[in-house]
C-alpha atoms as a PDB file:
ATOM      1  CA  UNK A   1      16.630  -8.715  -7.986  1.00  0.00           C
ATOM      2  CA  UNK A   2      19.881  -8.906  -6.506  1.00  0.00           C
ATOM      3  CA  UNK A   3      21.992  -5.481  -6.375  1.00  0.00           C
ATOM      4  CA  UNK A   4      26.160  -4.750  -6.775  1.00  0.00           C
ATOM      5  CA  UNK A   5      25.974  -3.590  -3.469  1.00  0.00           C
ATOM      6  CA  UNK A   6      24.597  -7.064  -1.559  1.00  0.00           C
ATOM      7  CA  UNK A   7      27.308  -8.991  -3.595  1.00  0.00           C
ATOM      8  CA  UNK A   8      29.979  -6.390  -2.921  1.00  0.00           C
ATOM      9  CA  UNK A   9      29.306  -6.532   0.813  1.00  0.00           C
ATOM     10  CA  UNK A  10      28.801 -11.023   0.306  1.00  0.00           C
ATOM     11  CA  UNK A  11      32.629 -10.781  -1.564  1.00  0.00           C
ATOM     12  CA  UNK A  12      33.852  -9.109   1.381  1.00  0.00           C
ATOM     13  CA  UNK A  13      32.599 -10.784   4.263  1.00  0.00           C
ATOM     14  CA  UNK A  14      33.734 -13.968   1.992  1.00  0.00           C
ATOM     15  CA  UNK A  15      37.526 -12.615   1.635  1.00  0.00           C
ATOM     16  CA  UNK A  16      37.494 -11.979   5.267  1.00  0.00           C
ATOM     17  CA  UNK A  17      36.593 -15.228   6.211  1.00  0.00           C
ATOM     18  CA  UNK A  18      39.014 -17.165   3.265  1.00  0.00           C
ATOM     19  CA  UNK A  19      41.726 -14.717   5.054  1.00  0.00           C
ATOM     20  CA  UNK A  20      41.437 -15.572   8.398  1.00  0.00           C
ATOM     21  CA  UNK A  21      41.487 -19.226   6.963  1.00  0.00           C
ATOM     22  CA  UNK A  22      37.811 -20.144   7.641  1.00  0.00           C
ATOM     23  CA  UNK A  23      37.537 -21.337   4.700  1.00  0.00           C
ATOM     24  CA  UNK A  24      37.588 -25.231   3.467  1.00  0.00           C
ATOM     25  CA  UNK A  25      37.383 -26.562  -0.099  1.00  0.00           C
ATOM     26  CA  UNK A  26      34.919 -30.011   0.143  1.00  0.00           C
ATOM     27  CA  UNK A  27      37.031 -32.957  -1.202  1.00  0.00           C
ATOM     28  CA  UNK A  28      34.324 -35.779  -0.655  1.00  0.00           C
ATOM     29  CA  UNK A  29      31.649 -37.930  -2.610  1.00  0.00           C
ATOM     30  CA  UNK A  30      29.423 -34.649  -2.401  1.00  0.00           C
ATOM     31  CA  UNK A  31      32.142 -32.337  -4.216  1.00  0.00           C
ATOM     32  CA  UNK A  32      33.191 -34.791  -7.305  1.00  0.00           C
ATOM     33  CA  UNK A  33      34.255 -31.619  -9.566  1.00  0.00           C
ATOM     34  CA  UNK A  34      36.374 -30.401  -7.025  1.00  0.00           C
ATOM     35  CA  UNK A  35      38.073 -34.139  -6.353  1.00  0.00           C
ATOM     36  CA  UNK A  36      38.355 -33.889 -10.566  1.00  0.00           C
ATOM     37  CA  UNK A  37      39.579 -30.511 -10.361  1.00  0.00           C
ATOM     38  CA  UNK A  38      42.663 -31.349  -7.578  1.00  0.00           C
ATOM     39  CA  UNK A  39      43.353 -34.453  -9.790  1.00  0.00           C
ATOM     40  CA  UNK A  40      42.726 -33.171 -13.469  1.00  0.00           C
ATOM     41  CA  UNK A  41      45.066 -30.050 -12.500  1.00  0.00           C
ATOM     42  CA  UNK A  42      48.029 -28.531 -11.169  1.00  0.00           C
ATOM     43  CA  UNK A  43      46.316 -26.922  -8.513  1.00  0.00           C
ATOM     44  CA  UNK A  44      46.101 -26.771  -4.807  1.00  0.00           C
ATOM     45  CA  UNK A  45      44.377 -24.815  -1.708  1.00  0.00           C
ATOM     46  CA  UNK A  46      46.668 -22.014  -2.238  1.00  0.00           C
ATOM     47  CA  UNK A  47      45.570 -20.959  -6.201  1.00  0.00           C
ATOM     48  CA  UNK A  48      42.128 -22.074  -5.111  1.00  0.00           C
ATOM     49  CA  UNK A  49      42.860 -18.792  -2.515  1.00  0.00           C
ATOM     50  CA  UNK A  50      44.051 -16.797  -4.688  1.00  0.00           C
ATOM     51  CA  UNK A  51      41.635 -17.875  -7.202  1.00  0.00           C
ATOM     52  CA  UNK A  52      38.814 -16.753  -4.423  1.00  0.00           C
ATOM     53  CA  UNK A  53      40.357 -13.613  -3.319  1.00  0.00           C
ATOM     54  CA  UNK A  54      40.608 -12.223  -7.106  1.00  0.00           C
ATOM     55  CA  UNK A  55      36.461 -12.392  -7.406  1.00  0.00           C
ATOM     56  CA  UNK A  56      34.781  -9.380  -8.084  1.00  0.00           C
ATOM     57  CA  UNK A  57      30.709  -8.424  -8.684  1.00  0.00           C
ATOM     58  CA  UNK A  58      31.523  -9.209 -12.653  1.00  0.00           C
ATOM     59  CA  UNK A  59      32.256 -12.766 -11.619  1.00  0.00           C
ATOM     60  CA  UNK A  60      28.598 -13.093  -9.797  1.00  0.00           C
ATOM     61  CA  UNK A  61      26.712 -15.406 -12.202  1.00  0.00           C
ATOM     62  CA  UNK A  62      23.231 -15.594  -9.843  1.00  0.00           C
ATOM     63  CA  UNK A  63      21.833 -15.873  -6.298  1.00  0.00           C
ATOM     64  CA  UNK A  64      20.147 -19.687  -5.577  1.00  0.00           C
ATOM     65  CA  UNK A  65      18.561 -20.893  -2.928  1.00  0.00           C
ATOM     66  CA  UNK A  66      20.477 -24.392  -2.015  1.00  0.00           C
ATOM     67  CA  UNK A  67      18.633 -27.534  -2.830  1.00  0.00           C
ATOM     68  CA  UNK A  68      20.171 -29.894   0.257  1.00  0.00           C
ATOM     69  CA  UNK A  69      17.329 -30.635   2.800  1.00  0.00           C
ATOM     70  CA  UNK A  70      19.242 -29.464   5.998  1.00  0.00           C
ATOM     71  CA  UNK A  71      20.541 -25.956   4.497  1.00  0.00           C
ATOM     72  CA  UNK A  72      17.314 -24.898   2.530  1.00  0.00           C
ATOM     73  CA  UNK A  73      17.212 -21.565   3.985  1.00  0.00           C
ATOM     74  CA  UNK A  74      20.326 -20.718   2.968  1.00  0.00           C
ATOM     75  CA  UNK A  75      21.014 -18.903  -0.421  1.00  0.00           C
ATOM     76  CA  UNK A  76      24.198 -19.669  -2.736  1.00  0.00           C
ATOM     77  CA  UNK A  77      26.139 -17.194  -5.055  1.00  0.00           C
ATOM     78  CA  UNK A  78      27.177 -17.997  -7.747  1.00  0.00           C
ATOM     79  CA  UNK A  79      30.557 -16.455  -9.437  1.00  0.00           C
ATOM     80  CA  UNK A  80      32.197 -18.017 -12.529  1.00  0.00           C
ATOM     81  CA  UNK A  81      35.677 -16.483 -13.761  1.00  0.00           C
ATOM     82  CA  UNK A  82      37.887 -17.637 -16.612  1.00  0.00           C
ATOM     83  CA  UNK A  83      41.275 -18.830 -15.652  1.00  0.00           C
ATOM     84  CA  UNK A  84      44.019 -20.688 -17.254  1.00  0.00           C
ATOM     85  CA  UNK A  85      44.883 -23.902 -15.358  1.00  0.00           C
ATOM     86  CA  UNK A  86      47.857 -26.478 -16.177  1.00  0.00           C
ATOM     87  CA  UNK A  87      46.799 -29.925 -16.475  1.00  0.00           C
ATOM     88  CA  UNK A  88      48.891 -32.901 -14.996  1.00  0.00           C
ATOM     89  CA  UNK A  89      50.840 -34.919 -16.737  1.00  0.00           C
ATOM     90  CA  UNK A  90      50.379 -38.507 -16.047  1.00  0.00           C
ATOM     91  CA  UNK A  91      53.590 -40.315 -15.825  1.00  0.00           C
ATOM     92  CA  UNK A  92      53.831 -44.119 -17.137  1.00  0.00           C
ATOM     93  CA  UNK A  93      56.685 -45.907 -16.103  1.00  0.00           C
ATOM     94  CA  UNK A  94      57.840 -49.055 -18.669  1.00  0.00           C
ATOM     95  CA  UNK A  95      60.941 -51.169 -17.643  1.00  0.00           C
ATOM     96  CA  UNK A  96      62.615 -51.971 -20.772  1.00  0.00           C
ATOM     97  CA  UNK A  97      64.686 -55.131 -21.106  1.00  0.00           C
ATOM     98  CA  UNK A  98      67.619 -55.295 -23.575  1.00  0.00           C
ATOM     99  CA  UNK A  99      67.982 -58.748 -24.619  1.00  0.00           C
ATOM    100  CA  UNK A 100      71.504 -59.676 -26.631  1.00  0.00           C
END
């Protein structure tokens, strides 16, 4: 069972890190919700920052051990938080012809 405490001290060796800029957000075959999420929405590293930096322990879904072959010792948390993102607007341009 995982404690406040172990996530409170994960969230701030995590902020630390995303403040220094250590930090990367994956944009490859591997990450297709984040490449959905940069296209979908208007958003970019710096909300994804500030996004990051606004976690607390009452974001912290659950504690997983991760799945990929060549990190299997390492352990994942989890955090989910509500936020209210703008979507794109996708732009069509039409050539219009006036005939008299």
């Amino acid at each position: 069972m995982i404690d406040e405490s172990e996530i409170n001290d994960y969230l701030g060796e995590a902020k630390e890190l995303i403040l220094d800029g250590k930090f990367r957000i994956a944009l490859n075959s591997n990450r297709l919700t984040n490449l959905s999420l940069f296209d979908e929405y208007l958003i970019n590293e710096e909300s994804v920052k500030s996004i990051l930096l606004n976690l607390t322990v009452y974001d912290f879904c659950e504690k997983v051990q991760n799945k990929h072959a060549n990190f299997n010792h390492e352990w994942l948390y989890v955090f989910g938080k509500e936020i209210n993102l703008m979507k794109k607007v996708k732009w069509f341009h039409c050539i219009l012809s006036l005939i008299k």
